[in-house]
PDB file of N, CA and C in Angstrom:
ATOM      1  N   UNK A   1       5.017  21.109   0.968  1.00  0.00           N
ATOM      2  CA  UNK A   1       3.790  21.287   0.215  1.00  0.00           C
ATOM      3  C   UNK A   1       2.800  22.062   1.086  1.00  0.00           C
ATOM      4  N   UNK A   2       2.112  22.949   0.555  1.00  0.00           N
ATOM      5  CA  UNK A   2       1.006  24.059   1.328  1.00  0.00           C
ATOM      6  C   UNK A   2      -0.038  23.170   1.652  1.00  0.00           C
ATOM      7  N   UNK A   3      -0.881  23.856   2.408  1.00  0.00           N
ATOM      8  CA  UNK A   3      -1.700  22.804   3.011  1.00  0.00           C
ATOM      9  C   UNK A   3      -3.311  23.098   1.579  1.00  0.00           C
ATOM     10  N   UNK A   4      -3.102  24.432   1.024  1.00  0.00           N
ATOM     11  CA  UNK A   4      -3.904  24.143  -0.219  1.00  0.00           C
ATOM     12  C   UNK A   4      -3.602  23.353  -0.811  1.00  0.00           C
ATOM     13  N   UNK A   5      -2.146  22.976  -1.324  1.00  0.00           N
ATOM     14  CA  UNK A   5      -2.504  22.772  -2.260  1.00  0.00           C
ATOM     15  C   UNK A   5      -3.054  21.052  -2.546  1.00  0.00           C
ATOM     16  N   UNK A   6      -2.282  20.888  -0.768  1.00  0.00           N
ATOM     17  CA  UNK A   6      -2.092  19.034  -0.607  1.00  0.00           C
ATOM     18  C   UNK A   6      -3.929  19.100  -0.642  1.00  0.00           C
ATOM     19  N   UNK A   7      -4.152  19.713  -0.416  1.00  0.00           N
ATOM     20  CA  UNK A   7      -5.915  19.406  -0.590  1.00  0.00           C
ATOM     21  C   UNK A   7      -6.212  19.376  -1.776  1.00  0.00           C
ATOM     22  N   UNK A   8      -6.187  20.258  -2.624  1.00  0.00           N
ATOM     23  CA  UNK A   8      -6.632  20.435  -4.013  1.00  0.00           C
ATOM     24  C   UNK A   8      -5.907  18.948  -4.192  1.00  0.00           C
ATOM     25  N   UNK A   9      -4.559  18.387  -4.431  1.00  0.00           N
ATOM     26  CA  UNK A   9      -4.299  16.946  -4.987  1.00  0.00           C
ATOM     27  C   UNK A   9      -5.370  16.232  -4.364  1.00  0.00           C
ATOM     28  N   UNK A  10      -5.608  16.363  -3.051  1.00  0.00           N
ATOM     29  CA  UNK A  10      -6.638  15.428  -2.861  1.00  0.00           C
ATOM     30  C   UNK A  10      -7.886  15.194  -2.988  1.00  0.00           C
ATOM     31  N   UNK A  11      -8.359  16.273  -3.490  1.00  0.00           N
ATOM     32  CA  UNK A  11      -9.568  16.090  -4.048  1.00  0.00           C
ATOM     33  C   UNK A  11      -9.736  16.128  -5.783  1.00  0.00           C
ATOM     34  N   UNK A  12      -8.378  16.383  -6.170  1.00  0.00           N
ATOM     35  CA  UNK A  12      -8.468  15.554  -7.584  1.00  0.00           C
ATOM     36  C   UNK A  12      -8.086  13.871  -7.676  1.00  0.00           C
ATOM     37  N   UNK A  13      -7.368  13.637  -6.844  1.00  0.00           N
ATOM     38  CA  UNK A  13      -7.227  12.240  -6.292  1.00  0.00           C
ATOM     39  C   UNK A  13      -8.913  11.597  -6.376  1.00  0.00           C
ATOM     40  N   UNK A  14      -9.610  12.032  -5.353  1.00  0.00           N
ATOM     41  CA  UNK A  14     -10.949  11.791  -5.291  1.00  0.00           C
ATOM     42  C   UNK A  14     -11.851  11.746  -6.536  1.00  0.00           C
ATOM     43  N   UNK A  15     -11.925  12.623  -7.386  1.00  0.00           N
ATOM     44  CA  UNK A  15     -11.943  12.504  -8.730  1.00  0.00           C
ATOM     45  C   UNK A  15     -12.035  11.665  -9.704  1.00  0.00           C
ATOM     46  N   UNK A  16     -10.867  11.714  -9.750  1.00  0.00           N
ATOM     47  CA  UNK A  16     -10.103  10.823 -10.307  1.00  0.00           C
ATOM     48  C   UNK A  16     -10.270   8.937  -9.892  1.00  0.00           C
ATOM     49  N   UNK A  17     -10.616   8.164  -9.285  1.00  0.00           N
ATOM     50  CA  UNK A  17     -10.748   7.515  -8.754  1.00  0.00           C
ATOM     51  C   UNK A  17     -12.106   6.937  -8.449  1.00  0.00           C
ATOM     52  N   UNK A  18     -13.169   8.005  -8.200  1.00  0.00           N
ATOM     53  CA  UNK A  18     -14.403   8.062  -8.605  1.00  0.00           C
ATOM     54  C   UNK A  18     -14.790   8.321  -9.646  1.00  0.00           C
ATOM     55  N   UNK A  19     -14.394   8.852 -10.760  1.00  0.00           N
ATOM     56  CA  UNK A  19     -14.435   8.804 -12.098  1.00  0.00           C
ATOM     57  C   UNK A  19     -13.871   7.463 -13.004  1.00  0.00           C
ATOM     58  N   UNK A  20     -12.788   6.990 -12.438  1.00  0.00           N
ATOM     59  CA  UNK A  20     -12.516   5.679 -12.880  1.00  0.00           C
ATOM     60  C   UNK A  20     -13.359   4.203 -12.277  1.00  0.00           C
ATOM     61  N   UNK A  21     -13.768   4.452 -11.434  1.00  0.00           N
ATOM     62  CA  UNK A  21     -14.816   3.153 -10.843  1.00  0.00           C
ATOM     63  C   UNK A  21     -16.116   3.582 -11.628  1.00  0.00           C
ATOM     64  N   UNK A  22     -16.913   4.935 -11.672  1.00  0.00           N
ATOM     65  CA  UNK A  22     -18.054   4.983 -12.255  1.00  0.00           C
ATOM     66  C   UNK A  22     -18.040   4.059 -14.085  1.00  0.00           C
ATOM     67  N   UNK A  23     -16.630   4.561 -14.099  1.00  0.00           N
ATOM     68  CA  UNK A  23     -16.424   4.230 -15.648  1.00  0.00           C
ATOM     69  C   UNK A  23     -16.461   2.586 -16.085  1.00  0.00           C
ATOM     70  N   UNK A  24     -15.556   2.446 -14.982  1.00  0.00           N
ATOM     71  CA  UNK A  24     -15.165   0.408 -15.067  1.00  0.00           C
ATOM     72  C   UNK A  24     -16.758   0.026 -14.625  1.00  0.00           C
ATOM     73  N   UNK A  25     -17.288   0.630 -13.580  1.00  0.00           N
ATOM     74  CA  UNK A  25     -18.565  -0.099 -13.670  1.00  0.00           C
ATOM     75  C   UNK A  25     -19.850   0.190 -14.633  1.00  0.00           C
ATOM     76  N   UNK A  26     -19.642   1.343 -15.444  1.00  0.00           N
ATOM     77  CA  UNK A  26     -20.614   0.965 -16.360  1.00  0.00           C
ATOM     78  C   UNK A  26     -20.355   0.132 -17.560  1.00  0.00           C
ATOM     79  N   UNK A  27     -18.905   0.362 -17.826  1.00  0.00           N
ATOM     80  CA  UNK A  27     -18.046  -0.350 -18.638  1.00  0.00           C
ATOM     81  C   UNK A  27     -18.485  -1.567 -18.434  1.00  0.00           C
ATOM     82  N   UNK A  28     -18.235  -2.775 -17.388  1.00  0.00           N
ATOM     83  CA  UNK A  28     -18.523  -3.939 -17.046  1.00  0.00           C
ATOM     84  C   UNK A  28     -19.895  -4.135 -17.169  1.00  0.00           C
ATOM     85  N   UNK A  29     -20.799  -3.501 -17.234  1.00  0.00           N
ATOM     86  CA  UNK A  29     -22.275  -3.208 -17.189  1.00  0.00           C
ATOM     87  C   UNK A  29     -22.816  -3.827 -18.559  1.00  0.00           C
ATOM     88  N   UNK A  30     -22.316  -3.174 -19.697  1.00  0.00           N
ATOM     89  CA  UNK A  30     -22.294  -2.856 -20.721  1.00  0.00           C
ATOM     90  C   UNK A  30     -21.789  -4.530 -21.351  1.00  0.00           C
ATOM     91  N   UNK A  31     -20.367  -4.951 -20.341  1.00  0.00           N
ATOM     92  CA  UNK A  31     -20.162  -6.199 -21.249  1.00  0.00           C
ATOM     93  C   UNK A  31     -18.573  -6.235 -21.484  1.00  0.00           C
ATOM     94  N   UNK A  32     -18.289  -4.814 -21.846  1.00  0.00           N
ATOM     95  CA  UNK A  32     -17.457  -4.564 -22.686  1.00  0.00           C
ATOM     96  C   UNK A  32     -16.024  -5.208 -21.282  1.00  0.00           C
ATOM     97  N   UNK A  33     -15.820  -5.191 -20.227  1.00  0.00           N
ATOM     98  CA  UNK A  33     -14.620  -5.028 -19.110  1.00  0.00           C
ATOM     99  C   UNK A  33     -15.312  -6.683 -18.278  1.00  0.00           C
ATOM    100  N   UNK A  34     -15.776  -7.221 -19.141  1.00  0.00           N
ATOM    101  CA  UNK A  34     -16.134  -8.649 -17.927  1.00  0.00           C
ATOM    102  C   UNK A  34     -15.455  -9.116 -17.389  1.00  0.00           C
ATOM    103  N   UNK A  35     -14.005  -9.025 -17.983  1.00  0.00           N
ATOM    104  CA  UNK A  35     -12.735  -9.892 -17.250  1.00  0.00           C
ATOM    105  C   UNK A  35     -12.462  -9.166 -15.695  1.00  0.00           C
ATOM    106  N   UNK A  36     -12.643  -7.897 -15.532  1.00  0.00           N
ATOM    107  CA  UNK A  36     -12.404  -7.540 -14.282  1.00  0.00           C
ATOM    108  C   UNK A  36     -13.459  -8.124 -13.262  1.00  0.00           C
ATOM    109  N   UNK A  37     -12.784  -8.307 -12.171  1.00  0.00           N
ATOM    110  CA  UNK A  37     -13.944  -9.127 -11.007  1.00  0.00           C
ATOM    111  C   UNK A  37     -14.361  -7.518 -10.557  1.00  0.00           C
ATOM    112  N   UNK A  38     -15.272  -7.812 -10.120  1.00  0.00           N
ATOM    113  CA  UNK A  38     -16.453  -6.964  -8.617  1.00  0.00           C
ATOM    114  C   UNK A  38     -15.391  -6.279  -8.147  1.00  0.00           C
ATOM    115  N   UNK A  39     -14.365  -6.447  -7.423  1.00  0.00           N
ATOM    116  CA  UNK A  39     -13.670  -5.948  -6.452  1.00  0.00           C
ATOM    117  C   UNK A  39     -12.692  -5.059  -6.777  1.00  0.00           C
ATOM    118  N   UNK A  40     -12.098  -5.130  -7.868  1.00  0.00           N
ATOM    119  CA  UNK A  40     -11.710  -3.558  -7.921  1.00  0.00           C
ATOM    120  C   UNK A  40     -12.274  -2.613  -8.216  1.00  0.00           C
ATOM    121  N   UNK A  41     -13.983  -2.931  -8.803  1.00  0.00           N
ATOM    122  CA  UNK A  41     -14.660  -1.823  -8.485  1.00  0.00           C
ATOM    123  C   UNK A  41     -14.798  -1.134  -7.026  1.00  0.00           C
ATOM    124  N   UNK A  42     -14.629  -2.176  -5.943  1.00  0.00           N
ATOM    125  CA  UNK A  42     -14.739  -1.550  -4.441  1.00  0.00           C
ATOM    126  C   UNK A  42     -13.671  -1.328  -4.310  1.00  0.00           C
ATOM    127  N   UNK A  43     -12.261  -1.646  -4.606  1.00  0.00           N
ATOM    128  CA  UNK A  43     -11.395  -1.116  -4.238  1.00  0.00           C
ATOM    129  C   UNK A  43     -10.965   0.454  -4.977  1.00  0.00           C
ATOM    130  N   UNK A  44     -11.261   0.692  -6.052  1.00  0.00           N
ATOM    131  CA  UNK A  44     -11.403   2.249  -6.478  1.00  0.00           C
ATOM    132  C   UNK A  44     -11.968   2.846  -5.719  1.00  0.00           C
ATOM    133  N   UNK A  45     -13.767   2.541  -5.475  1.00  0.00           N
ATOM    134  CA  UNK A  45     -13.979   3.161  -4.784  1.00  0.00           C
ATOM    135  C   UNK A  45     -13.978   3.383  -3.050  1.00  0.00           C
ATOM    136  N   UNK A  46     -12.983   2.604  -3.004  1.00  0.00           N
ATOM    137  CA  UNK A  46     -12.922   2.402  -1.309  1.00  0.00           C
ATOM    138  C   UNK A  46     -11.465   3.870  -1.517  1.00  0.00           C
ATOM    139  N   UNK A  47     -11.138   3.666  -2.159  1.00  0.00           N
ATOM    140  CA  UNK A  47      -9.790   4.635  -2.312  1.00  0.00           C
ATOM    141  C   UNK A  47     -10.328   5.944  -2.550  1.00  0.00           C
ATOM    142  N   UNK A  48     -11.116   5.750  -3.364  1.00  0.00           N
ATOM    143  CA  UNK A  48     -12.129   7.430  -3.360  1.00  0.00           C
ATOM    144  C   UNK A  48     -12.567   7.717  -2.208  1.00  0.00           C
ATOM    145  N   UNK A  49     -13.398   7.138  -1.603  1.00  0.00           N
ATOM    146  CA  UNK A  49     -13.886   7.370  -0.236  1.00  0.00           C
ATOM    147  C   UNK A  49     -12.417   7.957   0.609  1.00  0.00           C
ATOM    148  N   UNK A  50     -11.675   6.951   0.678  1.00  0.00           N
ATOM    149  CA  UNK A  50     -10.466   7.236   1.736  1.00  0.00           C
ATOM    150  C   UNK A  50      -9.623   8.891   1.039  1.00  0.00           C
ATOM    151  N   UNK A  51      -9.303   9.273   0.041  1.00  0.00           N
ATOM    152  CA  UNK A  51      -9.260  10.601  -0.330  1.00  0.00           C
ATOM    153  C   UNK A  51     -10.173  11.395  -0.019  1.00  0.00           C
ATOM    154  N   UNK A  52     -11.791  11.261  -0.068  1.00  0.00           N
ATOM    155  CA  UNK A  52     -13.151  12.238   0.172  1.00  0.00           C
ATOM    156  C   UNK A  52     -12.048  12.865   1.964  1.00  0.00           C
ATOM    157  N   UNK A  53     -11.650  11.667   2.471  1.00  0.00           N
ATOM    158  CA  UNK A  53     -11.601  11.786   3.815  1.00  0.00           C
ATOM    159  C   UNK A  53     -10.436  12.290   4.278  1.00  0.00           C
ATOM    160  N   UNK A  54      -9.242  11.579   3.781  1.00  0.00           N
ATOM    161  CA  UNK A  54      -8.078  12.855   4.075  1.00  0.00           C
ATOM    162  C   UNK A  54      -8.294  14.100   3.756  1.00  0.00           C
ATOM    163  N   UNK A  55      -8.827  13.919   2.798  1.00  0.00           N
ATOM    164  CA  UNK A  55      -9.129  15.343   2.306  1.00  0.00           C
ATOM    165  C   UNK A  55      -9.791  16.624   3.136  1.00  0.00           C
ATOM    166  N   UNK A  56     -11.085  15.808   3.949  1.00  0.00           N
ATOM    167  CA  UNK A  56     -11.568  16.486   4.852  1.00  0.00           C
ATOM    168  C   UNK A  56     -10.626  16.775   6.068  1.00  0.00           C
ATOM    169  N   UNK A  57      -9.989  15.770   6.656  1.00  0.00           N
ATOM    170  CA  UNK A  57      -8.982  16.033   7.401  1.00  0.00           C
ATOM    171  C   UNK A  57      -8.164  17.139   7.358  1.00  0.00           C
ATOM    172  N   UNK A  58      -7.856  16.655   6.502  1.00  0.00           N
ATOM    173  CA  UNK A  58      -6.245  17.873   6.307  1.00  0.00           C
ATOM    174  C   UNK A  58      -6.683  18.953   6.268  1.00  0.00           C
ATOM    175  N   UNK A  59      -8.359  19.618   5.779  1.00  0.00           N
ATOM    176  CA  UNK A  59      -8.693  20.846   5.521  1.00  0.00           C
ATOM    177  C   UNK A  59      -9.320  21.044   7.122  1.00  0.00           C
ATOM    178  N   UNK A  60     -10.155  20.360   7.486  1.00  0.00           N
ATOM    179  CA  UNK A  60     -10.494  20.804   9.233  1.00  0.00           C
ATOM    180  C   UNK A  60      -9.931  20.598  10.152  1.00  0.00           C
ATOM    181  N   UNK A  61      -8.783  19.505  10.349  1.00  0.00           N
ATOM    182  CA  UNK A  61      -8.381  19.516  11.378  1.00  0.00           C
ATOM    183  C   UNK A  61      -6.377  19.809  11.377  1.00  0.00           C
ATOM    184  N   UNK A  62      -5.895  19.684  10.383  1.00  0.00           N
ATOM    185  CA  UNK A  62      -4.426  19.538  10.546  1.00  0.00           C
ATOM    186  C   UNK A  62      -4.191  21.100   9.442  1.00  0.00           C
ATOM    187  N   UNK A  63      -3.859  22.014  10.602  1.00  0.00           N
ATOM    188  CA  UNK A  63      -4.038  23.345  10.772  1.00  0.00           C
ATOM    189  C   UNK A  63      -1.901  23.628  10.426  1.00  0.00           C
ATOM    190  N   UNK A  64      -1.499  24.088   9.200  1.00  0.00           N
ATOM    191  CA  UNK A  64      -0.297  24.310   9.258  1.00  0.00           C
ATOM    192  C   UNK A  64       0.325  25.581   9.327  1.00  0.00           C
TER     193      UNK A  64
END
């Protein structure tokens, strides 16, 4: 895999992931998702974060 393109997945990864926590938490907000606890809202977005960051990686420092 090119080193574009493993980036581009990873920042749709990021996306993706941050788009699904914004969602569950307004969702839960709203009422509508109460059954989910707190914590997989942090765990989405702990996984977003951790993509923001490979992501940066792989593009500044791991040179192929």
């Amino acid at each position: 895999m090119s080193s574009s393109k493993l980036n581009r997945t990873l920042n749709q990864g990021f996306g993706v992931f941050l788009g699904i926590a914004i969602a569950v938490w307004v969702l839960r907000g709203f009422g509508i998702l109460t059954f989910l606890p707190g914590g997989v809202i942090w765990l989405l977005v702990l996984a977003a974060i951790a993509m923001a960051i490979l992501s940066y990686v792989q593009k500044t420092w791991w040179r192929y």
